[in-house]
C-alpha atoms as a PDB file:
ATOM      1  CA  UNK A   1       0.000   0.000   0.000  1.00  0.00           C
ATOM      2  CA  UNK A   2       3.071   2.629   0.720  1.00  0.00           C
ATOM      3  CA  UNK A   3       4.350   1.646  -2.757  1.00  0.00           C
ATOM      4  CA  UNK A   4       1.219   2.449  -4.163  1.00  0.00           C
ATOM      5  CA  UNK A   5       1.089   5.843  -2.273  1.00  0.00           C
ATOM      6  CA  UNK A   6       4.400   6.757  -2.931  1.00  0.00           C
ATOM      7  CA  UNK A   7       3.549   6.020  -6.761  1.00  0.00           C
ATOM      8  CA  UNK A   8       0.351   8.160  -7.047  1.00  0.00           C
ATOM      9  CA  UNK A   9       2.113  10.774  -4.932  1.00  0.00           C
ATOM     10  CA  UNK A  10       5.314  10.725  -7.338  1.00  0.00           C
ATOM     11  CA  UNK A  11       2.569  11.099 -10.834  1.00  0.00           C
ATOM     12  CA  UNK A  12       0.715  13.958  -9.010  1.00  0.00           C
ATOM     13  CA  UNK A  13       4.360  15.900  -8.483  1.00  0.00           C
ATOM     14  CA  UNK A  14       5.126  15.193 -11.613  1.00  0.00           C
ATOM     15  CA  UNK A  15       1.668  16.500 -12.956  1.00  0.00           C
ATOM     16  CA  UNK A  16       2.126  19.788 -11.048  1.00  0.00           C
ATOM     17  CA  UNK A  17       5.761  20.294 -12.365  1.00  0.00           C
ATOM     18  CA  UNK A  18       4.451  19.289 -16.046  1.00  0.00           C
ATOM     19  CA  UNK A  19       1.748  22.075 -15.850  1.00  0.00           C
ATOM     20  CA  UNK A  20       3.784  24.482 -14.200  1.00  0.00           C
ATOM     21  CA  UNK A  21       6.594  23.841 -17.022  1.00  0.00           C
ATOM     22  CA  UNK A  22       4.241  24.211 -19.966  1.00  0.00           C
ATOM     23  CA  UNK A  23       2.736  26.956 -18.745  1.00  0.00           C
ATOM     24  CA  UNK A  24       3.971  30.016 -21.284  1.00  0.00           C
ATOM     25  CA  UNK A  25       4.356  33.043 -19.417  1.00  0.00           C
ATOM     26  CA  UNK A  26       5.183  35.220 -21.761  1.00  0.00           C
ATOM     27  CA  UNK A  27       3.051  37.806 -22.884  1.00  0.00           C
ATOM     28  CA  UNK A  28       3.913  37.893 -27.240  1.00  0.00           C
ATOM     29  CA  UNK A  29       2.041  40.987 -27.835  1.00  0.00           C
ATOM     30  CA  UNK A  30       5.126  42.530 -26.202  1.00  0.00           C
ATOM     31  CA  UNK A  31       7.293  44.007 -28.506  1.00  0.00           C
ATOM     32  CA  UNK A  32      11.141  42.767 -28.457  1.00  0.00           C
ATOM     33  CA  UNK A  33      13.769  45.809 -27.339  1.00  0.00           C
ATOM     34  CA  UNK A  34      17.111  45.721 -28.321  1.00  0.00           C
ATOM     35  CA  UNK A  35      19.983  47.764 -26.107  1.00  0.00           C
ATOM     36  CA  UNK A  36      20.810  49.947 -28.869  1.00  0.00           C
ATOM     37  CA  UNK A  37      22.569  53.020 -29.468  1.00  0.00           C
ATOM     38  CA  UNK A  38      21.064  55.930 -31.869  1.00  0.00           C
ATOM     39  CA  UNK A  39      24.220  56.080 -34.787  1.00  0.00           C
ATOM     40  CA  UNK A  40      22.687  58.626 -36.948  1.00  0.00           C
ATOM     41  CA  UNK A  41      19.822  58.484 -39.322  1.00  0.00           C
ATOM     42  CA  UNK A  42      19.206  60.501 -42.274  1.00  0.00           C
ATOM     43  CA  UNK A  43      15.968  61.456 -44.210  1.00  0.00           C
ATOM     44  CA  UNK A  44      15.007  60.199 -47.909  1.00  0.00           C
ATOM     45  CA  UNK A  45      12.071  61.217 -49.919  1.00  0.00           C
ATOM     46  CA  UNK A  46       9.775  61.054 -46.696  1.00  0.00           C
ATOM     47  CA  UNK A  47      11.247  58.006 -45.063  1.00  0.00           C
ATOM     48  CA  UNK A  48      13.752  58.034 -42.023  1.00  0.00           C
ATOM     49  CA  UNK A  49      16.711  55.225 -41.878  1.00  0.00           C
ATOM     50  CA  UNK A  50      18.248  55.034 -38.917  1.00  0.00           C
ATOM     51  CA  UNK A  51      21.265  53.232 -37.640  1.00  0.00           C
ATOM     52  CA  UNK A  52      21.683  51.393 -34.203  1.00  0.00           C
ATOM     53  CA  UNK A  53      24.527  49.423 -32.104  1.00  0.00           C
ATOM     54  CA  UNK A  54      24.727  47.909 -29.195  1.00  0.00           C
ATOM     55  CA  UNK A  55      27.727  50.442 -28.427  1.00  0.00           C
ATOM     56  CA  UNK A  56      29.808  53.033 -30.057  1.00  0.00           C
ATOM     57  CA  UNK A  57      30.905  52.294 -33.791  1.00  0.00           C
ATOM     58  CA  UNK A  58      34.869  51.364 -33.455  1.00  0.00           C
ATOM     59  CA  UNK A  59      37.922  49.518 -34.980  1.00  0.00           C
ATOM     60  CA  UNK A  60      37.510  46.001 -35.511  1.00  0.00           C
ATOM     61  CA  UNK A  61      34.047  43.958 -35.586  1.00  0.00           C
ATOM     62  CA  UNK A  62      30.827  45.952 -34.906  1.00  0.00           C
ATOM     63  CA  UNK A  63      27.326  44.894 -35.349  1.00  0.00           C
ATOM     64  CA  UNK A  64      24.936  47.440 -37.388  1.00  0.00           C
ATOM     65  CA  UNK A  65      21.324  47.907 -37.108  1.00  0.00           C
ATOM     66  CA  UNK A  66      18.993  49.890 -39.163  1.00  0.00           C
ATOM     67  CA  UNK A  67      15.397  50.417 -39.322  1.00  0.00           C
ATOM     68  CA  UNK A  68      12.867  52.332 -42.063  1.00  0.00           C
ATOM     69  CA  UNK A  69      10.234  54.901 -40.497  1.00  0.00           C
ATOM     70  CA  UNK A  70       7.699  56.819 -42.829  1.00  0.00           C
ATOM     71  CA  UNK A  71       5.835  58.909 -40.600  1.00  0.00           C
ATOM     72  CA  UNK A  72       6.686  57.211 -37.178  1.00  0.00           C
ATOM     73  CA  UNK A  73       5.629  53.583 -38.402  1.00  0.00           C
ATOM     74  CA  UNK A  74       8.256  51.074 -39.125  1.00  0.00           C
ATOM     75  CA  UNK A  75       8.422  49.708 -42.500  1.00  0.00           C
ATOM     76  CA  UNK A  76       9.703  46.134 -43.376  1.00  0.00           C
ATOM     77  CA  UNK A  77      12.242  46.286 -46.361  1.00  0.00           C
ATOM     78  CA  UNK A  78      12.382  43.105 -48.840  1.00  0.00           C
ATOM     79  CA  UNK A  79      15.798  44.099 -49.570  1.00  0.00           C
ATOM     80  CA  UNK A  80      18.600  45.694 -48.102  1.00  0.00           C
ATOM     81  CA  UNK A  81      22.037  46.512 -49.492  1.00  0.00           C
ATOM     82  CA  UNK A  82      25.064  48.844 -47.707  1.00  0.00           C
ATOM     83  CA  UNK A  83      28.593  49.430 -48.921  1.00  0.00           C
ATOM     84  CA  UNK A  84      30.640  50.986 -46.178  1.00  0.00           C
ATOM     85  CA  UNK A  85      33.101  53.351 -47.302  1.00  0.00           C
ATOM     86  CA  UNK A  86      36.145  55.615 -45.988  1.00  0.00           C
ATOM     87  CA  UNK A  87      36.738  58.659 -48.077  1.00  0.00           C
ATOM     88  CA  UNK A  88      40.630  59.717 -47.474  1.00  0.00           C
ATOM     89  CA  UNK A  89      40.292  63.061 -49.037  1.00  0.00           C
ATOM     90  CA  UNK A  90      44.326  64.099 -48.260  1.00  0.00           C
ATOM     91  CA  UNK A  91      45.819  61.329 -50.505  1.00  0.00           C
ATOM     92  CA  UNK A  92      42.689  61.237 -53.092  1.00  0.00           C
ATOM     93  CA  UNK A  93      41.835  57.286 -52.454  1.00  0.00           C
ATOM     94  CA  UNK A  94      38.301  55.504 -51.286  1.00  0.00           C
ATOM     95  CA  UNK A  95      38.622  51.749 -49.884  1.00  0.00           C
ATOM     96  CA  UNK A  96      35.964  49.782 -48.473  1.00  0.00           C
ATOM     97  CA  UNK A  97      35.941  47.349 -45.223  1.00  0.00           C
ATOM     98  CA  UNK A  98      34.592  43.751 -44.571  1.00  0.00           C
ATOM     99  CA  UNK A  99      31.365  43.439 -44.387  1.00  0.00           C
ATOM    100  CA  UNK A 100      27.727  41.356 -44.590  1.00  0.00           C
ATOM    101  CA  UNK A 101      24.533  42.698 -46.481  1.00  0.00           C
ATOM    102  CA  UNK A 102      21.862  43.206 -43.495  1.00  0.00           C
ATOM    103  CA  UNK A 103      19.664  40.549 -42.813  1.00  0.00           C
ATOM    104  CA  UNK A 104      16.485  40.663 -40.693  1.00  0.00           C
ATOM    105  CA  UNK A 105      17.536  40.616 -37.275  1.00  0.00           C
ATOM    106  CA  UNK A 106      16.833  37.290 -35.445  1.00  0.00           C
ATOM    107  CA  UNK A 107      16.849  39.266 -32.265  1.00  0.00           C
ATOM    108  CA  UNK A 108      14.147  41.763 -33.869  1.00  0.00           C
ATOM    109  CA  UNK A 109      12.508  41.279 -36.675  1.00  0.00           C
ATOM    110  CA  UNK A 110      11.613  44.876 -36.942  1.00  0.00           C
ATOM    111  CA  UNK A 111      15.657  45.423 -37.665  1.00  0.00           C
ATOM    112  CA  UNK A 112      17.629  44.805 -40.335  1.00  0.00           C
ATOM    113  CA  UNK A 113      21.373  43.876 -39.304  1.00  0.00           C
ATOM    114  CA  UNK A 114      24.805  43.374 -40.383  1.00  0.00           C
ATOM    115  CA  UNK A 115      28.058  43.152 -39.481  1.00  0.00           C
ATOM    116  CA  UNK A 116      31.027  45.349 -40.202  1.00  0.00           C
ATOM    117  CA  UNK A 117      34.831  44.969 -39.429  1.00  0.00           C
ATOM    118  CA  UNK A 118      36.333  48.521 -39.809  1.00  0.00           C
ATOM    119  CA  UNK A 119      40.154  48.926 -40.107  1.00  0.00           C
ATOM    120  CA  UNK A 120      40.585  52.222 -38.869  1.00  0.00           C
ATOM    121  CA  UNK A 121      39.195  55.122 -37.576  1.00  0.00           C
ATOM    122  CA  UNK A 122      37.782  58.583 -39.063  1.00  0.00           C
ATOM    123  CA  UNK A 123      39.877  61.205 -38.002  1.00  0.00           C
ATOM    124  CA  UNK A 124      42.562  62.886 -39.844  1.00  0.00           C
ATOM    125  CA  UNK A 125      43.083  60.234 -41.898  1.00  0.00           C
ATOM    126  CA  UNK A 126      39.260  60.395 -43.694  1.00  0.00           C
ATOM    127  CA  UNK A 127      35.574  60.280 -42.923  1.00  0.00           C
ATOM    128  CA  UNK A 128      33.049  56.802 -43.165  1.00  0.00           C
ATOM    129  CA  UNK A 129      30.101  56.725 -44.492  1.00  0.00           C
ATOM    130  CA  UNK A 130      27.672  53.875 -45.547  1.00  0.00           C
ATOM    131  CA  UNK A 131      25.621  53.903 -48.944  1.00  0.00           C
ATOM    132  CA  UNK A 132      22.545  51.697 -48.806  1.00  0.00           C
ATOM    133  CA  UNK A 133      19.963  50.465 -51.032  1.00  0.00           C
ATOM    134  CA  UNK A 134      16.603  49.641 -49.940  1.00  0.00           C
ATOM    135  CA  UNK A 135      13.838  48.515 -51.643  1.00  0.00           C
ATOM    136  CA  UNK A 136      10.230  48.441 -49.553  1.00  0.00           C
ATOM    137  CA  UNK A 137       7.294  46.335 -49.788  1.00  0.00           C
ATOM    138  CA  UNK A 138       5.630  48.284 -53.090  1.00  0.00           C
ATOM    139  CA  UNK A 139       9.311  47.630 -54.731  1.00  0.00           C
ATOM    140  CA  UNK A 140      10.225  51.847 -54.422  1.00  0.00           C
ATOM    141  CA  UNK A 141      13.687  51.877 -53.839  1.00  0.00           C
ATOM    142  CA  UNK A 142      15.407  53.946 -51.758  1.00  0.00           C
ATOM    143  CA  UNK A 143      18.936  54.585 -51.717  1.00  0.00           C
ATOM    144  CA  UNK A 144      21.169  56.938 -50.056  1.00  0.00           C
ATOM    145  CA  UNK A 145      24.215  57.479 -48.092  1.00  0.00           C
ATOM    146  CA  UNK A 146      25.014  57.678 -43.935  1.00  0.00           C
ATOM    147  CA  UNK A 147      27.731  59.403 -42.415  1.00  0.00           C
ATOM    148  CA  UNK A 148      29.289  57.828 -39.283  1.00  0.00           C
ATOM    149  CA  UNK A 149      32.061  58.021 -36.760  1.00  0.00           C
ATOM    150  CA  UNK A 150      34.315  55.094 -36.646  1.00  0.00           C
ATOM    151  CA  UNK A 151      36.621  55.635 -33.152  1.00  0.00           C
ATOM    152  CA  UNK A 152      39.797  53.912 -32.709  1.00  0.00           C
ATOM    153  CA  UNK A 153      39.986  50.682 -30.546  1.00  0.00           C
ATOM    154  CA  UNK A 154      42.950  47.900 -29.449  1.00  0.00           C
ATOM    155  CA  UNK A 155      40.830  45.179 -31.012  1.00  0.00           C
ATOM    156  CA  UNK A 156      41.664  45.433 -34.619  1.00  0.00           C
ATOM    157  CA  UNK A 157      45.244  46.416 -35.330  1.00  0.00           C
ATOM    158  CA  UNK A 158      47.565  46.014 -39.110  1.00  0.00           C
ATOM    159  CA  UNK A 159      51.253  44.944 -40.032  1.00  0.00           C
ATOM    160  CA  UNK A 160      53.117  45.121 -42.896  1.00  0.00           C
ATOM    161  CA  UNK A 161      55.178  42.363 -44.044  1.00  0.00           C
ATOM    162  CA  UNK A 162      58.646  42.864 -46.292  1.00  0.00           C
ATOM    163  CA  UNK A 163      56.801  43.042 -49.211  1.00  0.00           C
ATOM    164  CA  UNK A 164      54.376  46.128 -48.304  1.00  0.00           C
ATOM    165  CA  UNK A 165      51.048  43.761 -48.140  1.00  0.00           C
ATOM    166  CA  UNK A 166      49.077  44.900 -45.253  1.00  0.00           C
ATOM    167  CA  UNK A 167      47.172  42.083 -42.738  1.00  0.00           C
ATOM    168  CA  UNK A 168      44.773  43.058 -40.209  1.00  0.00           C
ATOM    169  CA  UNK A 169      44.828  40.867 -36.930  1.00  0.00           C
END
């Protein structure tokens, strides 16, 4: 009989913890936030992109996110396209930096993101900025371009070997 008690007292825990695991607490009409950091945001033909981080933009690897507004409602892009670009104006040369097209954002879909890995800062040396492309729902495409501030960091750094080829470590 204690076996049999112990048995129907074991199932009833293991009810209780069952329902109390399954139960979903969370309320999904919540929307998701993101720690972000306003970058800057510019205005084209009525609509607002913006551009977010989760800190400061810097040397090395920094994730990017951006967001379309038309009139304080966020719009959801089918396509997104950026091209980062540092403009050294002093020695008359543009270069690029590694970098992924933006993607909806896993961690919001409301975002688009992407990563960048910028090897060196604005300054003296020249000025970033980022052209995008974006084409919306009703296929108008916007496109235009972002200025940013890239600051210096000890996470991204560059040699030169005998033969003048740079590498970035």
């Amino acid at each position: 009989m204690n076996m049999l008690k112990a048995c129907g007292r074991i199932a009833a825990v293991a009810a209780l913890v069952f329902t109390a695991v399954s139960c979903n607490t969370t309320n999904n009409s919540e929307d998701p936030k993101l720690d972000l950091m306003p970058i800057n945001s510019v205005a084209v033909d009525g609509y607002t992109v913006s551009l977010e981080s989760d800190k400061a933009l810097e040397t090395g690897s920094n994730y990017l996110y951006w967001k379309v507004e038309k009139d304080g409602d966020m719009m959801k892009p089918q396509s997104f396209t950026v091209n980062p670009m540092m403009d050294m104006v002093e020695i008359d040369m543009m270069h690029s930096t590694p970098h992924e097209q933006p993607q909806i954002a896993e961690e919001d879909d409301r975002y688009f993101k992407n990563m960048a890995v910028f090897i060196m800062p604005g300054g003296m040396m020249g000025s970033w900025s980022i052209s995008f492309e974006i084409t919306l729902q009703n296929n108008e495409v916007i496109t235009g371009e972002m200025p940013i501030e890239v600051a210096s960091s000890w996470k991204l750094t560059s040699v030169k070997d005998q033969n003048d080829n740079v590498y970035f470590i």
